[in-house]
N, C-alpha and C. Protein backbone atom coordinates (compact mmCIF):
# COMPACT_ATOMS: atom_id res chain seq x y z
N UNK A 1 0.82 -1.19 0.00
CA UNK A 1 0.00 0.00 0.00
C UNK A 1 0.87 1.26 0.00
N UNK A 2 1.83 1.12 0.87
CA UNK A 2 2.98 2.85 0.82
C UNK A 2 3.92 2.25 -0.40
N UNK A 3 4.15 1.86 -0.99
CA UNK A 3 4.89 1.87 -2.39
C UNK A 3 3.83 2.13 -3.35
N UNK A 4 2.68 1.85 -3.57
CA UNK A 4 1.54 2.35 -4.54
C UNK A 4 1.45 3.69 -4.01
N UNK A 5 1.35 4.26 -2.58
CA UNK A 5 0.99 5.65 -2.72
C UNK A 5 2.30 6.66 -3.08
N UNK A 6 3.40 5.58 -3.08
CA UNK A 6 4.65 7.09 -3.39
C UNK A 6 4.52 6.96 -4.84
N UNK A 7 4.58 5.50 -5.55
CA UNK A 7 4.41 5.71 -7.03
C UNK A 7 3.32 6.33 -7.34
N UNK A 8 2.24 6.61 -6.99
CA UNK A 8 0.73 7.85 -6.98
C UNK A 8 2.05 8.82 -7.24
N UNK A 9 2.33 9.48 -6.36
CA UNK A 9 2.51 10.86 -6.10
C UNK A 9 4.10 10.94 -6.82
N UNK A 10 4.70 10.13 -6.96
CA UNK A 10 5.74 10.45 -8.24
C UNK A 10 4.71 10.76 -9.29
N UNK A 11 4.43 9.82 -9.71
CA UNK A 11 3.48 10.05 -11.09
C UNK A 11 2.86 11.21 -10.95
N UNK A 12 2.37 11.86 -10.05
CA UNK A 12 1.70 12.83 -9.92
C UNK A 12 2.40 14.47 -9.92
N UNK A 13 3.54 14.25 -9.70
CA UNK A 13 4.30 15.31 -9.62
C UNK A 13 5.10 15.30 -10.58
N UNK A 14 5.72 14.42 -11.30
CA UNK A 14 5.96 14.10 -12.75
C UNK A 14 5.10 14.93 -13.56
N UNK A 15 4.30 14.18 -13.63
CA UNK A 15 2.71 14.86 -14.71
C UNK A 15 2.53 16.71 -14.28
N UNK A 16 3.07 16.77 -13.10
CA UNK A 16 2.58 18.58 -12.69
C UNK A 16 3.75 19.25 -13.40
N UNK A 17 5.37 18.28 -13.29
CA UNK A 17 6.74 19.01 -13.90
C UNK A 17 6.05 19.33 -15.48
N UNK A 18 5.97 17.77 -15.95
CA UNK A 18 5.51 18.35 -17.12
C UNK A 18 4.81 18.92 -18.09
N UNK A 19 3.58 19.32 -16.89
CA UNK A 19 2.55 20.34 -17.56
C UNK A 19 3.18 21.96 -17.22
N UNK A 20 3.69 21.92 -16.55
CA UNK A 20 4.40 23.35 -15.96
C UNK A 20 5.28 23.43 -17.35
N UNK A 21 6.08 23.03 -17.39
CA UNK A 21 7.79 23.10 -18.51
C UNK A 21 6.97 23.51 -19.80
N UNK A 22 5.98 22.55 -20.55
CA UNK A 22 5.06 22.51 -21.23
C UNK A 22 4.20 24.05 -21.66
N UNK A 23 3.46 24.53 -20.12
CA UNK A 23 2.61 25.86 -20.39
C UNK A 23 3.78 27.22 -20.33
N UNK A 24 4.89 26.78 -19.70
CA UNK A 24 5.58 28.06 -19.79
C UNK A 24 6.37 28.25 -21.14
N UNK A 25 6.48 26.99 -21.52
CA UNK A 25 7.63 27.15 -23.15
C UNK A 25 6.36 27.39 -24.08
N UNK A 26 4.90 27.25 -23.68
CA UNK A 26 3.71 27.62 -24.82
C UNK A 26 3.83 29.03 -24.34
N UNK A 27 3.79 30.01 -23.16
CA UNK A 27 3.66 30.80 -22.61
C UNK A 27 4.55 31.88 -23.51
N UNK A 28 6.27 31.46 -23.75
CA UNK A 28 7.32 31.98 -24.26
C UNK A 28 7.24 32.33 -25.55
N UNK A 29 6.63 30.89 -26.35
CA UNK A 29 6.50 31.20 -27.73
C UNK A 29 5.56 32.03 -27.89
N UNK A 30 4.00 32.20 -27.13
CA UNK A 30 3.22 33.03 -27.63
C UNK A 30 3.35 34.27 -27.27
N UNK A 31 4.55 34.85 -26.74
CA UNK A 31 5.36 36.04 -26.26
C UNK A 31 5.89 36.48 -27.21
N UNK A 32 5.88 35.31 -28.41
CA UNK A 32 6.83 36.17 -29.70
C UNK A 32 5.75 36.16 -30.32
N UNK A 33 4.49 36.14 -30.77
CA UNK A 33 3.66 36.34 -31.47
C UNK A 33 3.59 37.20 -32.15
N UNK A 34 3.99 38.32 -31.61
CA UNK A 34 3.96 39.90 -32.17
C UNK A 34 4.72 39.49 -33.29
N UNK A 35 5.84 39.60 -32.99
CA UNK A 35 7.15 40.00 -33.55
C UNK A 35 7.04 38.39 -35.17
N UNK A 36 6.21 37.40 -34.48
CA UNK A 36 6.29 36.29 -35.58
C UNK A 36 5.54 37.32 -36.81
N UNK A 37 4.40 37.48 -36.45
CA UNK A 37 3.39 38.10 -37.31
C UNK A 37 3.98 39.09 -37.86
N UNK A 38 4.48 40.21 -37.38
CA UNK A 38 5.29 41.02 -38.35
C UNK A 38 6.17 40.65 -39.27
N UNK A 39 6.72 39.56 -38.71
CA UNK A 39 8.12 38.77 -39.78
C UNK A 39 7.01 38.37 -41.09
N UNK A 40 5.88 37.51 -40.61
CA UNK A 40 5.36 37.10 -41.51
C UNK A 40 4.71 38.11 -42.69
N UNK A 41 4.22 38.98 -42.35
CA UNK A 41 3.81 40.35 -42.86
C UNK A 41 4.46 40.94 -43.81
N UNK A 42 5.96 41.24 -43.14
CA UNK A 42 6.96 41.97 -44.07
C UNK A 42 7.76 40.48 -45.30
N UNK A 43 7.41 39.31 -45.00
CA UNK A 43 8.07 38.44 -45.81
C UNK A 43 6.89 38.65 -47.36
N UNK A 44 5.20 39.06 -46.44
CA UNK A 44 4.27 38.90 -47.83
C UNK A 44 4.65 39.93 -48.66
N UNK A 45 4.52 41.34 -47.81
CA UNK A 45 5.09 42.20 -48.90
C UNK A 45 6.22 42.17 -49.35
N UNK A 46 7.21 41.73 -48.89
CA UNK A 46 8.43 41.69 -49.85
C UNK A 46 8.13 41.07 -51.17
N UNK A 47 7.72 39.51 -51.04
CA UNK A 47 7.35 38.71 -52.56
C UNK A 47 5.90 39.62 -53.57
N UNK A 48 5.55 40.67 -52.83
CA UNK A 48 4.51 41.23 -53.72
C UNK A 48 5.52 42.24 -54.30
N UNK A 49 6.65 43.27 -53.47
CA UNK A 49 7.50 44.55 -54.07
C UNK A 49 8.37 43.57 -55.08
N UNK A 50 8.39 42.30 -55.40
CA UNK A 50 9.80 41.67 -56.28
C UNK A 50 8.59 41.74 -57.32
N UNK A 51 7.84 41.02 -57.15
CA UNK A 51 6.74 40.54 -58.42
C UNK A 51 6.51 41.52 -58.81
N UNK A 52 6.44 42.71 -58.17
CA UNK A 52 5.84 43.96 -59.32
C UNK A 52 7.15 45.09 -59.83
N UNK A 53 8.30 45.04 -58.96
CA UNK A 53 9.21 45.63 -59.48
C UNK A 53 10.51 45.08 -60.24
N UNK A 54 10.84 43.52 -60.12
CA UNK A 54 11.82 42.82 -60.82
C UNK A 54 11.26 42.18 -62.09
N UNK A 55 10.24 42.05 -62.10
CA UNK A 55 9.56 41.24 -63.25
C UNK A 55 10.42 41.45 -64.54
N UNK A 56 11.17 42.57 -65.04
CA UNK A 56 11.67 42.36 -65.86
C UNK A 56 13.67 42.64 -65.96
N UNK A 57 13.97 42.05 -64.56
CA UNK A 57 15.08 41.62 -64.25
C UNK A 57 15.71 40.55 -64.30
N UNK A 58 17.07 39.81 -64.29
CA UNK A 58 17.51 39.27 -64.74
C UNK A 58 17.25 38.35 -62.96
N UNK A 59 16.81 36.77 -63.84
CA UNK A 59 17.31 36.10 -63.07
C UNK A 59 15.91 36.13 -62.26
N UNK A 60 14.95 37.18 -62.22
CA UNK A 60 13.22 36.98 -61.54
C UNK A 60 12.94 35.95 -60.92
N UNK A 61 13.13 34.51 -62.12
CA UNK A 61 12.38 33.20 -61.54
C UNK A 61 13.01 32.99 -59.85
N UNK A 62 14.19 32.88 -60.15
CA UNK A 62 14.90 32.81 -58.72
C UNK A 62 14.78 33.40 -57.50
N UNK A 63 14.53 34.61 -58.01
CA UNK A 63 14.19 35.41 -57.12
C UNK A 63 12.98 35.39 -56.39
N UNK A 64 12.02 35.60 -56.97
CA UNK A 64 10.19 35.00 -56.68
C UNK A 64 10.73 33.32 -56.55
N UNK A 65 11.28 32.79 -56.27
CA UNK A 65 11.17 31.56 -55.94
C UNK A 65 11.81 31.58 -54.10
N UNK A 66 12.78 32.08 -54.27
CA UNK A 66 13.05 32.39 -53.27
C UNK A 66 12.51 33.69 -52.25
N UNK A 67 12.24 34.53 -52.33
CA UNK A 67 11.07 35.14 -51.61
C UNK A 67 9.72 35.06 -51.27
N UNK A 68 8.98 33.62 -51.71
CA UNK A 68 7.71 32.77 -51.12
C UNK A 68 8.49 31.82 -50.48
N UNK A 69 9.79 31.18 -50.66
CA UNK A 69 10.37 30.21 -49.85
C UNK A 69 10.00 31.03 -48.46
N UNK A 70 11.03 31.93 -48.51
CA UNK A 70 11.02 33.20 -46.64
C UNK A 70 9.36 33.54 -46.71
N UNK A 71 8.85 33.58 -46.93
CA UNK A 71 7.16 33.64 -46.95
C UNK A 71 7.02 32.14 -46.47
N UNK A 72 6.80 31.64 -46.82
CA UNK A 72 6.50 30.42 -46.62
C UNK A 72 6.97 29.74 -45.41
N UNK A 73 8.69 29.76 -45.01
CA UNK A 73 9.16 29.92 -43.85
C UNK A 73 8.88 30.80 -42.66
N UNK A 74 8.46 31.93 -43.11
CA UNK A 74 7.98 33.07 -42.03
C UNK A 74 6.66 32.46 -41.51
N UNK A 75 5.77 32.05 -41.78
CA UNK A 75 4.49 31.99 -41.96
C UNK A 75 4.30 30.47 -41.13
N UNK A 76 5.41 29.34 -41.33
CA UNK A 76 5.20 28.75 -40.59
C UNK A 76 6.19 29.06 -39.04
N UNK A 77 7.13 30.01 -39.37
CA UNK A 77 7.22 30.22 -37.61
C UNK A 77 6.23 30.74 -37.11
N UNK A 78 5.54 31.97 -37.65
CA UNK A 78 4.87 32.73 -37.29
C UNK A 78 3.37 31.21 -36.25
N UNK A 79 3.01 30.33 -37.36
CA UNK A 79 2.22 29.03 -36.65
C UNK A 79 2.68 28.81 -35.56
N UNK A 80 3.87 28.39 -35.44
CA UNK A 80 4.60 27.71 -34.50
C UNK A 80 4.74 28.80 -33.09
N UNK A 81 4.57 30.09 -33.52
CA UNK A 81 4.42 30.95 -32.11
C UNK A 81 3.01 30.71 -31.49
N UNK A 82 1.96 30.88 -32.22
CA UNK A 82 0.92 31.16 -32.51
C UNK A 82 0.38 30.20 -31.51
N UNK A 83 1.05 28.74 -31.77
CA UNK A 83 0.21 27.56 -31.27
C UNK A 83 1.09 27.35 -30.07
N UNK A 84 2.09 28.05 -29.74
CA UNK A 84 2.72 28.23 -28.71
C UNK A 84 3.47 26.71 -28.54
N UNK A 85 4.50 26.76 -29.37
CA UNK A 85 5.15 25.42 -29.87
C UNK A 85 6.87 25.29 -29.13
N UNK A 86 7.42 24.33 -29.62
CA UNK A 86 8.38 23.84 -28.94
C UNK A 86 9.58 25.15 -29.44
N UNK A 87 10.28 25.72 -28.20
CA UNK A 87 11.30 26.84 -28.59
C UNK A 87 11.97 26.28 -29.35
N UNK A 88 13.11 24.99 -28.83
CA UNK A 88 13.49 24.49 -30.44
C UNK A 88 13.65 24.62 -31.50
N UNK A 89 12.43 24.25 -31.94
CA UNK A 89 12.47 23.93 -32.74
C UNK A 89 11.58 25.32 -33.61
N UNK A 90 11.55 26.51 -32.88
CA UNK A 90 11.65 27.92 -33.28
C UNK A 90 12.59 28.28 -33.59
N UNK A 91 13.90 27.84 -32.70
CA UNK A 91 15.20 27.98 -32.45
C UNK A 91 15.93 27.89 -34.19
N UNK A 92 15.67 26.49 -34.78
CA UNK A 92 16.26 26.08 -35.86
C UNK A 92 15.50 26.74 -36.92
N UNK A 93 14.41 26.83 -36.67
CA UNK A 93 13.36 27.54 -38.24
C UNK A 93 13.77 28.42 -38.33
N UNK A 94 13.95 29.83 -37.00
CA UNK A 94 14.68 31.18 -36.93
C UNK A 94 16.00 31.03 -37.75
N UNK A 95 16.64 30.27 -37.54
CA UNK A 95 17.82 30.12 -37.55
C UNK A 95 18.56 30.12 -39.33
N UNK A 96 17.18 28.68 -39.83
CA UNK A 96 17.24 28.81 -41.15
C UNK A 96 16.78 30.10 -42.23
N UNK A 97 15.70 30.63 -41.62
CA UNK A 97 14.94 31.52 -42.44
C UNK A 97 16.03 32.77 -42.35
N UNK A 98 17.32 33.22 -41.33
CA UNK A 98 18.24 34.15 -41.32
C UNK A 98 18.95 33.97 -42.78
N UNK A 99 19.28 32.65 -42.74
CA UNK A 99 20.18 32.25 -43.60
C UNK A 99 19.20 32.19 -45.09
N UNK A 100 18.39 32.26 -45.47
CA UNK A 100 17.65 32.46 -46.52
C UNK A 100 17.33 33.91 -46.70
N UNK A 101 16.78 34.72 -45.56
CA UNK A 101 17.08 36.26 -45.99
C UNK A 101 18.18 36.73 -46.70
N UNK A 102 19.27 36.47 -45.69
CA UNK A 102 20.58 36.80 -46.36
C UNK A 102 20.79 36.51 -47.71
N UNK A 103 20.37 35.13 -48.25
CA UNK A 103 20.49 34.99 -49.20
C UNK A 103 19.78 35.86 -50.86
N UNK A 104 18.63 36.00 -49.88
CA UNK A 104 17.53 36.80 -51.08
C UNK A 104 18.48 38.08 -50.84
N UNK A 105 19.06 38.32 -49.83
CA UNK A 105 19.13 39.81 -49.66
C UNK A 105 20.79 40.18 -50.97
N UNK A 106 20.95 38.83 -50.90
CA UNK A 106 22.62 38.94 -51.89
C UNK A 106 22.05 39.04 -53.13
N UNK A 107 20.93 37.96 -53.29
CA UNK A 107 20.73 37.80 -55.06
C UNK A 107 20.03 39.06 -55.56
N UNK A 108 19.26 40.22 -54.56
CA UNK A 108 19.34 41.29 -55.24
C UNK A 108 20.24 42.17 -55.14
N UNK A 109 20.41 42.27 -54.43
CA UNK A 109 21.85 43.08 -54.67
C UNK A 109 22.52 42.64 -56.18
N UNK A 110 23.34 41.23 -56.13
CA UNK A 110 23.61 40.45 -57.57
C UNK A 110 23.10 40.92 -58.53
N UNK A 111 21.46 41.35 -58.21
CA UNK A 111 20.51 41.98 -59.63
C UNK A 111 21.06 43.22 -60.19
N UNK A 112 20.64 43.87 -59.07
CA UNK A 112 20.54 45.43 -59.22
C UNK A 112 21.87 46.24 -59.43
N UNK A 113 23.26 45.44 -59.19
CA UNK A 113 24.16 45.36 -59.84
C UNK A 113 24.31 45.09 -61.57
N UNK A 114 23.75 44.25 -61.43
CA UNK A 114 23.50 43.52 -63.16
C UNK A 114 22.83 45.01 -64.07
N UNK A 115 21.71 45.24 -63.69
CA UNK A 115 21.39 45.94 -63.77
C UNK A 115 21.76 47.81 -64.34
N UNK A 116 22.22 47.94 -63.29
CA UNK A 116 23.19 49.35 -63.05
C UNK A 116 23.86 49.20 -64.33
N UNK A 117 24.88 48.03 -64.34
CA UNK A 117 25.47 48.21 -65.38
C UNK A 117 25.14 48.01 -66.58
N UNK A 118 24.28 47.36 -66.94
CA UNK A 118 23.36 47.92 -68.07
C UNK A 118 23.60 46.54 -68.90
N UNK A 119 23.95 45.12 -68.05
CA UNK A 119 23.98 44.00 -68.70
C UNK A 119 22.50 43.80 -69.29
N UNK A 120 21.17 43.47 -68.98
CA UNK A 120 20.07 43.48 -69.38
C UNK A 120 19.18 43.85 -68.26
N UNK A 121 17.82 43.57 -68.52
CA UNK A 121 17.00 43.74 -67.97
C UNK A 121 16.47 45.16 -67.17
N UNK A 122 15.36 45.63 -66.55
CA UNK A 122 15.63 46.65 -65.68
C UNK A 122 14.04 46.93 -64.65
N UNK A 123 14.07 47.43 -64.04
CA UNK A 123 12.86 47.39 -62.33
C UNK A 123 11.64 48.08 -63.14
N UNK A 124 10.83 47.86 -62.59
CA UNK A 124 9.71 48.57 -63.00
C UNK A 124 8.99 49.56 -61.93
N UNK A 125 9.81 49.63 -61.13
CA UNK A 125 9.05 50.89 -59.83
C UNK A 125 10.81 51.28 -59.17
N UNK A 126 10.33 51.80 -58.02
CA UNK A 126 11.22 52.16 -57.04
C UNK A 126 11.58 50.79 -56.34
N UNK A 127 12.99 50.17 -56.17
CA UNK A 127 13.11 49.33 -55.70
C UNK A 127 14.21 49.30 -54.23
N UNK A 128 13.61 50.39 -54.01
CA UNK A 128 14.11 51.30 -52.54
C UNK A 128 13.21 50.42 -51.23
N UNK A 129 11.95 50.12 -51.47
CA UNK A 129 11.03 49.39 -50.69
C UNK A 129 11.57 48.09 -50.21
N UNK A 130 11.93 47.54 -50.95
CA UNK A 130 12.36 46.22 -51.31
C UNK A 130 13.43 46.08 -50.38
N UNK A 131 14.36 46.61 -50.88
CA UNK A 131 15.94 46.84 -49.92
C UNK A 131 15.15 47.36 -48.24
N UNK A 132 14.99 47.96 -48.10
CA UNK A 132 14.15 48.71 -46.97
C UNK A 132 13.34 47.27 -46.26
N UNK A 133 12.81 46.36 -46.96
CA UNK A 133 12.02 45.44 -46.08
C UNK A 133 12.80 44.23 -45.76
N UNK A 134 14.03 44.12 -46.70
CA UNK A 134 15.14 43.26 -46.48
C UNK A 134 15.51 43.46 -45.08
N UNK A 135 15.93 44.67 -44.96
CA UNK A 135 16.95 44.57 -43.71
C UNK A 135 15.91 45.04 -42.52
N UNK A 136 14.18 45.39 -42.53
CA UNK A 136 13.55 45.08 -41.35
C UNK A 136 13.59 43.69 -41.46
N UNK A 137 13.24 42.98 -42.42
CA UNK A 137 13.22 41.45 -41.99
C UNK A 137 14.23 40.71 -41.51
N UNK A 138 15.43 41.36 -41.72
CA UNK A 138 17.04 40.79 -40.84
C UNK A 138 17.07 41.38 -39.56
N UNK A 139 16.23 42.71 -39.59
CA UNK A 139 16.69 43.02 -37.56
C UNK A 139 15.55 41.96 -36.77
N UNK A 140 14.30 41.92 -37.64
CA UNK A 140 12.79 41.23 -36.84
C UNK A 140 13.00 39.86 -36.56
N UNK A 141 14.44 39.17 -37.66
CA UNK A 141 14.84 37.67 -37.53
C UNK A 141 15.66 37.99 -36.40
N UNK A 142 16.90 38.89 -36.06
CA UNK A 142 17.92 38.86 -35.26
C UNK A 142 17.55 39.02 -33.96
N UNK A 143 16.20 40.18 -33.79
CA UNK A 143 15.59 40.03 -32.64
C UNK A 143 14.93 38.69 -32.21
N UNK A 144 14.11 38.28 -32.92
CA UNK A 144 13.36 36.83 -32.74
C UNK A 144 14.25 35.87 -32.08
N UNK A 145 15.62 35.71 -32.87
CA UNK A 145 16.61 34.85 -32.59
C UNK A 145 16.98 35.65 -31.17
N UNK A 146 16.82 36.13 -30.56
CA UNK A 146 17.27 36.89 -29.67
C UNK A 146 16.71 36.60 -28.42
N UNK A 147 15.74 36.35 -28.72
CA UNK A 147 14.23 36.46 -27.88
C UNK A 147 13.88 35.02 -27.30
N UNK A 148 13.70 34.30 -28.74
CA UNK A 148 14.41 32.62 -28.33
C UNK A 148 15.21 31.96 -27.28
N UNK A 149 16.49 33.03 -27.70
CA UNK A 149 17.83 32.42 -26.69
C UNK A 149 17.54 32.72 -25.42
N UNK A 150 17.09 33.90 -24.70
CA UNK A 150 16.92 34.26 -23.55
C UNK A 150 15.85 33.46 -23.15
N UNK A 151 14.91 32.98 -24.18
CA UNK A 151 13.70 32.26 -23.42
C UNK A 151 14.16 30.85 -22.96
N UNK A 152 14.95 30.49 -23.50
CA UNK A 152 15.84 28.90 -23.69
C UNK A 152 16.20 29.11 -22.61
N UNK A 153 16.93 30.48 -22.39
CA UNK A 153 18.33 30.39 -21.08
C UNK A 153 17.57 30.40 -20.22
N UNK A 154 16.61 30.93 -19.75
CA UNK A 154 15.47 31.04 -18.85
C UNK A 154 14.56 29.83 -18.40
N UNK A 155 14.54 29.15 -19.25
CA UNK A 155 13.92 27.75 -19.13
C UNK A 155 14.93 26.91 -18.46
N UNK A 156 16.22 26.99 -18.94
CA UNK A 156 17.20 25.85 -18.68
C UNK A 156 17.84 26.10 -17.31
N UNK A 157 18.14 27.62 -16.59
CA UNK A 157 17.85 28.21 -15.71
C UNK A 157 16.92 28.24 -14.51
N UNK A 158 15.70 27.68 -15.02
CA UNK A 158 14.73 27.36 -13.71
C UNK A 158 15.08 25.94 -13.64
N UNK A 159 14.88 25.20 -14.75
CA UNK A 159 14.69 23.85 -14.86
C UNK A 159 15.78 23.11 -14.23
N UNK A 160 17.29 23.64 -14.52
CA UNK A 160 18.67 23.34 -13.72
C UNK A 160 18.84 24.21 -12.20
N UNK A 161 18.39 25.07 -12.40
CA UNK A 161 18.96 25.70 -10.77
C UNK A 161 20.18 26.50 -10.38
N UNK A 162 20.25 27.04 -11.77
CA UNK A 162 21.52 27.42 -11.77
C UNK A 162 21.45 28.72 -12.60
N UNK A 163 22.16 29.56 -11.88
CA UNK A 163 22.32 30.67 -12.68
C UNK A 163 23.61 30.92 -13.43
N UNK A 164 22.95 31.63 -14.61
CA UNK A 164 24.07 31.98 -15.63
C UNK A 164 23.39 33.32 -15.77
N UNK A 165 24.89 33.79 -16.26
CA UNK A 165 24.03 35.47 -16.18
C UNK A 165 24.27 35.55 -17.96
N UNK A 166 23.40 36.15 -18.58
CA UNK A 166 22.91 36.23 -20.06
C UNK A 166 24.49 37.26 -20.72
N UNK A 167 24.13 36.76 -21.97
CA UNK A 167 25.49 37.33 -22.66
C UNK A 167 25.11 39.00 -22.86
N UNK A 168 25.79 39.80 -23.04
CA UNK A 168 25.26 41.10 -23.77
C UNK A 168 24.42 41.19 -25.02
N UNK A 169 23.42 41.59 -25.28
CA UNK A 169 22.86 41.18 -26.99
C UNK A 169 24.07 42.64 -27.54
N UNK A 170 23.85 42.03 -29.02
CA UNK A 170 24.42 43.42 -30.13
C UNK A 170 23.78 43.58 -30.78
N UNK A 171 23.22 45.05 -31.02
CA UNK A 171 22.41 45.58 -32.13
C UNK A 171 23.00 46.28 -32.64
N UNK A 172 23.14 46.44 -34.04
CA UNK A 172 23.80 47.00 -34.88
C UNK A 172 22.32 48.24 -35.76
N UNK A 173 22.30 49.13 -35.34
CA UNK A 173 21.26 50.17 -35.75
C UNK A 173 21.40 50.43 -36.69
N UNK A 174 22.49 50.32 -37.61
CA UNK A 174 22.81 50.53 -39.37
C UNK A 174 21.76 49.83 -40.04
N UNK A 175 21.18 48.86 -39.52
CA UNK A 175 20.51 48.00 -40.11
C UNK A 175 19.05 48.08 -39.74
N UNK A 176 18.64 48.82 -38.63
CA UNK A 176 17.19 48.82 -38.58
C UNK A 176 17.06 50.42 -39.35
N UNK A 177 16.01 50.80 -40.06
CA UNK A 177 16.21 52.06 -40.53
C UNK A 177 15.19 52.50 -39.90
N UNK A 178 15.31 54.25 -40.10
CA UNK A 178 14.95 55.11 -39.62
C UNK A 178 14.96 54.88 -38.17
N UNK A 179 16.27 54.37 -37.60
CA UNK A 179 16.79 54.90 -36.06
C UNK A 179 17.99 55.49 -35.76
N UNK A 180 18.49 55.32 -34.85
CA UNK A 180 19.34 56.18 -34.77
C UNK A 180 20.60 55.46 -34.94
N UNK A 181 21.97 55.54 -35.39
CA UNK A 181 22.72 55.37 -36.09
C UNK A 181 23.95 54.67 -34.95
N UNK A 182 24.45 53.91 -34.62
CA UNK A 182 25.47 53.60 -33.79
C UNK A 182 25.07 52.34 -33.17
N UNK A 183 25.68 51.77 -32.16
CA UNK A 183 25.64 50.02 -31.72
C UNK A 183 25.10 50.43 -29.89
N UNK A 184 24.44 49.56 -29.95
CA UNK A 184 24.15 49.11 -28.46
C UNK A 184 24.31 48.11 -27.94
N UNK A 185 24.71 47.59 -26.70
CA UNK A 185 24.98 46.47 -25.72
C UNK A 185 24.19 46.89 -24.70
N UNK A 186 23.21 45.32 -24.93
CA UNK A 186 21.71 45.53 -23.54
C UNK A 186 22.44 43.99 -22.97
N UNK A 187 21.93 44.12 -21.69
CA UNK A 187 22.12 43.40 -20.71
C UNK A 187 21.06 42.72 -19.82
N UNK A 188 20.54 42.29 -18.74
CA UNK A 188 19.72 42.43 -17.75
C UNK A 188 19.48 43.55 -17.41
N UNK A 189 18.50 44.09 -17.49
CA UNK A 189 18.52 45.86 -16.61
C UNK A 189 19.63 46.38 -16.83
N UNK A 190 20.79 46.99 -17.81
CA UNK A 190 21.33 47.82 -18.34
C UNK A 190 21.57 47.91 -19.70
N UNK A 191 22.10 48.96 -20.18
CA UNK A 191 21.93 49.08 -21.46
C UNK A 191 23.16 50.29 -21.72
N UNK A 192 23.75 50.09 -23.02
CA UNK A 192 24.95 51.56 -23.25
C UNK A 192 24.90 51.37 -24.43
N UNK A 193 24.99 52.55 -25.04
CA UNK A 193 24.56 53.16 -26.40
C UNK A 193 26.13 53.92 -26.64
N UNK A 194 26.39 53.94 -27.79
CA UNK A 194 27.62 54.14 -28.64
C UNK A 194 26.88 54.94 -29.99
N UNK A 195 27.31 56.17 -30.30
CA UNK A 195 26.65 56.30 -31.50
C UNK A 195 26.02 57.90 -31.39
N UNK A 196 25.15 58.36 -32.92
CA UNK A 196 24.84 59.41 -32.79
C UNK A 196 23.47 59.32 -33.62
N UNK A 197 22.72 60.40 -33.19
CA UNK A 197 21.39 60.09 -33.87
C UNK A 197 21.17 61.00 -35.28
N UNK A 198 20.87 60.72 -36.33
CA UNK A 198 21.16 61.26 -37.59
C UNK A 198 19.48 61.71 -38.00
């Protein structure tokens, strides 16, 4: 009878660890919700500013192939916050979809080079937008990825018992536009700014 009631109450406190670990890592992801949905947002309009302004640039197919890929990738992190899913494996989708921005973000450049110089092809609007939603979608990934890690460290932190104190993040403000111009290092409750506002 007292070995059935401690295996009760293991089992029982088992089942409480892992509904706890469970609602707080759903808790974390749906903390990025915001920030998913915007990613996802700025990935739609990007593949709408290529389709209407590269269309008669060199190399298009690739391009619209690869900017519904990051659509398509955005859209399922953006799920995966939404349904308040495993950090993880947020962790690696974030991780990939960086590395696919970057990439769209080279092959126009590659274009609009081509371009300039007057090999063929040429934009059909202002393709100032475009560039402009590139690099919000590289600060909204770098933050995300950001946001992730601290939620991880935070988890692994209660869950171990142990403190680690968090790295400095780096923001590089060249890259978010229309702010102010220079680098910051945030911390726990501090923060120092380098830089000038333009």
């Amino acid at each position: 009878m007292r070995i059935a009631r401690t295996t009760l109450a293991i089992i029982v406190a088992a089942t409480g660890l892992l509904a706890t670990q469970s609602f707080a890592e759903a808790r974390s992801c749906r903390q990025l919700d915001g920030a998913t949905t915007r990613l996802e947002r700025q990935a739609r309009q990007l593949t709408r500013e290529i389709r209407y302004n590269y269309r008669h640039a060199p190399r298009f197919g690739r391009l619209v192939s690869e900017s519904r890929e990051v659509s398509r990738r955005a859209r399922h992190i953006n799920d995966i916050a939404r349904r308040g899913g495993n950090l993880k494996h947020l962790k690696r989708e974030l991780r990939e979809i960086d590395g696919k921005v970057c990439q769209l973000a080279d092959l126009m450049q590659d274009i609009q080079r081509a371009v300039r110089r007057g090999q063929r092809g040429h934009f059909d609007g202002d393709i100032r937008p475009s560039r402009r939603l590139v690099r919000e979608m590289q600060a909204t990934v770098h933050h995300l990825r950001d946001d992730v890690r601290v939620a991880l460290q935070q988890r692994r932190n209660h869950k171990g018992h142990r403190h680690v104190t968090a790295r400095p993040d780096y923001v590089d403000y060249r890259a978010i536009p229309d702010r102010a111009a220079g680098f910051s290092y945030q911390g726990r409750g501090w923060s120092f700014r380098i830089g000038h506002a333009f």
